[in-house]
C-alpha atoms as a PDB file:
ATOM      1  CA  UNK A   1       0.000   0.000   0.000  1.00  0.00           C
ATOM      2  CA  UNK A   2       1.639   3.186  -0.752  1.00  0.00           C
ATOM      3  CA  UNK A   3      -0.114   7.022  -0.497  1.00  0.00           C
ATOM      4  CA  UNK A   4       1.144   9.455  -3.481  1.00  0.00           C
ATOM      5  CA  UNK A   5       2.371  12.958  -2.457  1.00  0.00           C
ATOM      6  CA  UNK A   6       1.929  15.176  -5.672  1.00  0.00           C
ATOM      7  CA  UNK A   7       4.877  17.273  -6.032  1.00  0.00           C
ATOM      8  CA  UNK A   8       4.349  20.605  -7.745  1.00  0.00           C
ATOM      9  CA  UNK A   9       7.746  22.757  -8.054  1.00  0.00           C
ATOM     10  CA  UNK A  10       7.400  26.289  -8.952  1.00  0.00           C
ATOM     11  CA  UNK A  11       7.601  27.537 -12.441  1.00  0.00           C
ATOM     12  CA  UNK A  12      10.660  29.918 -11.163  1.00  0.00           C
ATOM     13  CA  UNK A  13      12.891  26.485 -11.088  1.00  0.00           C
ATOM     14  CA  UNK A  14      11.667  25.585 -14.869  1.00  0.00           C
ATOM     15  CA  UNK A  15      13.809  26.025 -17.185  1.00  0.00           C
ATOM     16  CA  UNK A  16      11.214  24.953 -20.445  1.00  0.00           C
ATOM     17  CA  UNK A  17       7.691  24.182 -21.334  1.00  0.00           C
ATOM     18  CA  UNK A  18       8.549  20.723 -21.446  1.00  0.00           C
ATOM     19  CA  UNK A  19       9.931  20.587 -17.941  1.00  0.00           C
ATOM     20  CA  UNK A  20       6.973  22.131 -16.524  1.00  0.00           C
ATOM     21  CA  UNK A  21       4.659  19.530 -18.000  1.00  0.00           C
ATOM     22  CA  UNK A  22       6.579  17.242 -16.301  1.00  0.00           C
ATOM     23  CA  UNK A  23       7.123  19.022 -13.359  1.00  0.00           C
ATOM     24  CA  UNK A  24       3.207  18.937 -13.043  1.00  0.00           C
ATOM     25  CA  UNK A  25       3.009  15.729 -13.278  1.00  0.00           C
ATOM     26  CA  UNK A  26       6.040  14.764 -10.734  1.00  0.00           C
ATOM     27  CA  UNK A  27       4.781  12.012  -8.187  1.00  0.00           C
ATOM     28  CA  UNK A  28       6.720  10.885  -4.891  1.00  0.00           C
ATOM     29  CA  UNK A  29       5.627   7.433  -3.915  1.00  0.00           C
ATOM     30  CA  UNK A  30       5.922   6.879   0.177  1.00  0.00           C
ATOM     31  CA  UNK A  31       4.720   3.511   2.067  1.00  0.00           C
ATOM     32  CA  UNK A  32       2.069   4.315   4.205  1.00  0.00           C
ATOM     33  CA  UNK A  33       4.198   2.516   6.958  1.00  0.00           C
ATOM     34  CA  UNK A  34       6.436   5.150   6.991  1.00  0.00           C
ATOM     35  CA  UNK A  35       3.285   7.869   7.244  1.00  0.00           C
ATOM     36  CA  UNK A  36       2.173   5.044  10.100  1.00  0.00           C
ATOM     37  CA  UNK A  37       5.466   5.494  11.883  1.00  0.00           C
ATOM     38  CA  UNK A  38       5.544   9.136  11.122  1.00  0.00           C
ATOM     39  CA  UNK A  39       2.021   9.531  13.023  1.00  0.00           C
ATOM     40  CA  UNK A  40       3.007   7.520  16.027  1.00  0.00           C
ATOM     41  CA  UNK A  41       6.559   8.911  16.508  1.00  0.00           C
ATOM     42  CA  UNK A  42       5.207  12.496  16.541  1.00  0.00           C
ATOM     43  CA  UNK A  43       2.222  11.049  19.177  1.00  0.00           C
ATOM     44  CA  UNK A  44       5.007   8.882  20.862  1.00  0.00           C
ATOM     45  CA  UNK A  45       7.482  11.388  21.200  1.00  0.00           C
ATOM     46  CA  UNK A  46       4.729  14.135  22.508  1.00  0.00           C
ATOM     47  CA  UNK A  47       3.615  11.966  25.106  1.00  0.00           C
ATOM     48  CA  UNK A  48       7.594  11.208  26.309  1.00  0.00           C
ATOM     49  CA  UNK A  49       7.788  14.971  26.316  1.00  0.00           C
ATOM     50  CA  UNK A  50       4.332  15.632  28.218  1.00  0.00           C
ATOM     51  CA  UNK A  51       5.013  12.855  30.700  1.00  0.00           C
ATOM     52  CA  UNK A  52       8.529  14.741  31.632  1.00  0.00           C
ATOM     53  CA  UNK A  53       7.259  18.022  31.718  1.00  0.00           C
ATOM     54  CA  UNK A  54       3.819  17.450  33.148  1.00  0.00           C
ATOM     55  CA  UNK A  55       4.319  14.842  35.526  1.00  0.00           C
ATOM     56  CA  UNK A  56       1.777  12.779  33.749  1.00  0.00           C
ATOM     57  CA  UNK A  57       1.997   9.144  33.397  1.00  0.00           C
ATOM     58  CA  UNK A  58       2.935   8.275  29.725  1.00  0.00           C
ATOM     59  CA  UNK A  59      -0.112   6.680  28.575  1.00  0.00           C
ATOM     60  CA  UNK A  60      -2.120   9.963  29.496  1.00  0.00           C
ATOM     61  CA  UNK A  61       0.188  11.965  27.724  1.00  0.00           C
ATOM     62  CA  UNK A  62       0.451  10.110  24.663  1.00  0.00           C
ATOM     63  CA  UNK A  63      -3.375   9.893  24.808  1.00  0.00           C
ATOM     64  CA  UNK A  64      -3.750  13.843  25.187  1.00  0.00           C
ATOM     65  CA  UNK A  65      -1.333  14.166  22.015  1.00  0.00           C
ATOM     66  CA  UNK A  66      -3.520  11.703  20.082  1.00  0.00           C
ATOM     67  CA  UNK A  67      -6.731  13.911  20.515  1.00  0.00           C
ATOM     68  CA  UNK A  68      -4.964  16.951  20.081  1.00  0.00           C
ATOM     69  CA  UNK A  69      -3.306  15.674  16.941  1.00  0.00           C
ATOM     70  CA  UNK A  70      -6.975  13.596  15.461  1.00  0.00           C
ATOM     71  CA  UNK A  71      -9.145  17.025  16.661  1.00  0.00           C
ATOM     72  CA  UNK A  72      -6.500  19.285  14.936  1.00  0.00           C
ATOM     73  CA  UNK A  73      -6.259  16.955  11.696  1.00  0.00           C
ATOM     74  CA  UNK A  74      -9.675  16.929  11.676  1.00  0.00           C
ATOM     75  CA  UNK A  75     -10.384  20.520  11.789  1.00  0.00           C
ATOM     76  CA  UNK A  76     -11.460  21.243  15.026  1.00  0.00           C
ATOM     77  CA  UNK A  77     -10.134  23.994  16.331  1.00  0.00           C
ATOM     78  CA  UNK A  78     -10.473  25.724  20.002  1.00  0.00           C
ATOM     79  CA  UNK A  79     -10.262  24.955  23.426  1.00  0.00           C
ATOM     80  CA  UNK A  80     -10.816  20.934  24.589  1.00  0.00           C
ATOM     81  CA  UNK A  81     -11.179  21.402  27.647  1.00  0.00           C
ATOM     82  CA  UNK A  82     -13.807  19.823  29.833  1.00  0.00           C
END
C-alpha cells in the first residue's frame, strides 16, 4: 500500500515548457508505513515529552497528544477542555 504525495515545483525552477509539464506531473511514492510510523513517533514522542514536563503518566500523555493531533487533523479547532 503506498499514499502518493503530488509534487508541484514552482515555475521559477523551470527552465522549459517541457519541464513544466513534467514538473506537473512529478509524483513521490511513500509507504504508508512510513506515514504510520511518522504519526506515532510524533504522538510517541509528545507523550515522552508531556510525561517529563507534566508529571503525567505516559499513557495519558500520549493519549492527550492523540486527541490533540486527530481534533487538529480533523479541523477542530479551540479549546478541549472539559
Amino acid at each position: 500500500m503506498f499514499h502518493r504525495w503530488t509534487c508541484i515545483r514552482s515555475f521559477e525552477d523551470v527552465q522549459s515548457e517541457e519541464d513544466a509539464l513534467s514538473a506537473e506531473e512529478e509524483q513521490i511514492t511513500v509507504p504508508i508505513s512510513v506515514c504510520l510510523a511518522l504519526m506515532v513517533a510524533y504522538i510517541w514522542g509528545g507523550g515522552l515529552w508531556f510525561a517529563s514536563s507534566e508529571e503525567w503518566s505516559v499513557l495519558d500523555a500520549s493519549y492527550f497528544c492523540f486527541i490533540r493531533y486527530v481534533a487538529e487533523g480533523g479541523g477542530v479547532t479551540g479549546d478541549l477542555s472539559v
